[in-house]
Protein backbone atom coordinates (compact mmCIF):
# COMPACT_ATOMS: atom_id res chain seq x y z
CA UNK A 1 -147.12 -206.43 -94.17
CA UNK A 2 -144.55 -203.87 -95.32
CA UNK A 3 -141.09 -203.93 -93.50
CA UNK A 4 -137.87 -202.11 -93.62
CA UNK A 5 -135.24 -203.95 -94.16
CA UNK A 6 -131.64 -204.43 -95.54
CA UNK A 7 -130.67 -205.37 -99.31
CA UNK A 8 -127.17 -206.81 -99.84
CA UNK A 9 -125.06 -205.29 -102.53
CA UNK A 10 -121.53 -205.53 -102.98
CA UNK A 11 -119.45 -208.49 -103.69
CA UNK A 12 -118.10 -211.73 -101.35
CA UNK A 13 -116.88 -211.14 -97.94
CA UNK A 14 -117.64 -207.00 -98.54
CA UNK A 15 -121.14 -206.35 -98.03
CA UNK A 16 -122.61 -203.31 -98.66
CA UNK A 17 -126.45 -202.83 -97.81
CA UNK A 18 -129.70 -200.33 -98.53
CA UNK A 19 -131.96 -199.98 -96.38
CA UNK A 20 -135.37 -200.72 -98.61
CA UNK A 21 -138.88 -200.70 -97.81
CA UNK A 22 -140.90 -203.90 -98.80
CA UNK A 23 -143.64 -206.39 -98.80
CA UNK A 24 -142.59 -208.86 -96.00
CA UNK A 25 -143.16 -211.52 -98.63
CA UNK A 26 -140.70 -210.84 -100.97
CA UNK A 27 -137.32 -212.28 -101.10
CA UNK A 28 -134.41 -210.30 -99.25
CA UNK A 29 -133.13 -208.92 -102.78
CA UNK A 30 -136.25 -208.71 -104.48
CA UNK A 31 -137.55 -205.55 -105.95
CA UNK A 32 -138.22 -202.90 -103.11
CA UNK A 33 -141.49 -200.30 -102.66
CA UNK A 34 -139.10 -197.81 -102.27
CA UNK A 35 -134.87 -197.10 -101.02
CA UNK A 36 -134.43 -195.21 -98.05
CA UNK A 37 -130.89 -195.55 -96.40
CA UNK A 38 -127.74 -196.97 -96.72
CA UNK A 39 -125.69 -198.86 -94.48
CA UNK A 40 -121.55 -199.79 -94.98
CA UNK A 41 -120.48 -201.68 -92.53
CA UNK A 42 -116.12 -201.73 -93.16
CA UNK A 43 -115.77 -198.09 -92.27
CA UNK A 44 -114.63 -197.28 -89.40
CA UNK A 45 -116.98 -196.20 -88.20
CA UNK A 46 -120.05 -197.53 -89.85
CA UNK A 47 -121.81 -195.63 -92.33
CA UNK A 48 -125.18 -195.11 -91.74
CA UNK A 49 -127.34 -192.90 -93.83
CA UNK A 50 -131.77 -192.52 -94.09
CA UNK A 51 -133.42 -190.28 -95.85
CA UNK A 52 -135.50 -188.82 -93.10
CA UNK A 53 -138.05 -187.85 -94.67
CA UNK A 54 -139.08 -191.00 -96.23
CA UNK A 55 -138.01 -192.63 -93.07
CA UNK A 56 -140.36 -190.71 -90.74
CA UNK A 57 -143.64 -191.61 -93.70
CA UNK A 58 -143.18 -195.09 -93.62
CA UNK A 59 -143.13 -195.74 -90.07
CA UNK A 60 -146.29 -193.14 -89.49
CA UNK A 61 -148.09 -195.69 -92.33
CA UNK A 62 -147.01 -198.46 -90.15
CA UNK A 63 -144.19 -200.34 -92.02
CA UNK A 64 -142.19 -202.77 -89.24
CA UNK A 65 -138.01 -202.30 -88.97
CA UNK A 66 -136.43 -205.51 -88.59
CA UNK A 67 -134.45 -205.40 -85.51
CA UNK A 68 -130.95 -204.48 -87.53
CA UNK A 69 -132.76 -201.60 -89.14
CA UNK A 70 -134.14 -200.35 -85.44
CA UNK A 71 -130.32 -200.84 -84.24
CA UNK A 72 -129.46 -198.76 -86.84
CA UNK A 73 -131.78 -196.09 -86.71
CA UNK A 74 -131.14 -196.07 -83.11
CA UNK A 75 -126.97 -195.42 -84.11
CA UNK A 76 -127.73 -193.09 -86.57
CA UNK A 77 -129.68 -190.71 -84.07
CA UNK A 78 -127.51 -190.70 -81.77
CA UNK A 79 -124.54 -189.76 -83.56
């Protein structure tokens, strides 16, 4: 199954993630199908970005958001 989910970048105690599409059997930092978003959670407030395009393709071909990525999808349409 292909999910979207996050990828942790950035260095201890300042995480910085993208938001990756993915086969749900790789590891969390493994090698992604494709990058879609980003997501910085010290700003004030959070930055939250998707390309919608590629956003809007992978969910009509059925790939699952993990419940963070549907929280932020949810923020970033909204705002």
């Amino acid at each position: 199954m292909v999910k979207i989910r996050l990828k942790r970048f950035g260095t201890k105690k300042r995480p910085v993630y993208r938001i990756v599409v993915i086969d749900s059997r790789n590891r969390r930092d493994g090698r992604p199908i494709e990058e879609i978003g980003f997501y910085d959670p010290r700003h004030e407030p959070s930055l939250i970005r998707f390309e919608q395009e590629s956003l809007k393709k992978w969910l009509e071909c059925g790939a699952q958001p993990t419940d963070v990525v549907q929280r932020l999808i949810k923020q970033a349409q909204s705002a």
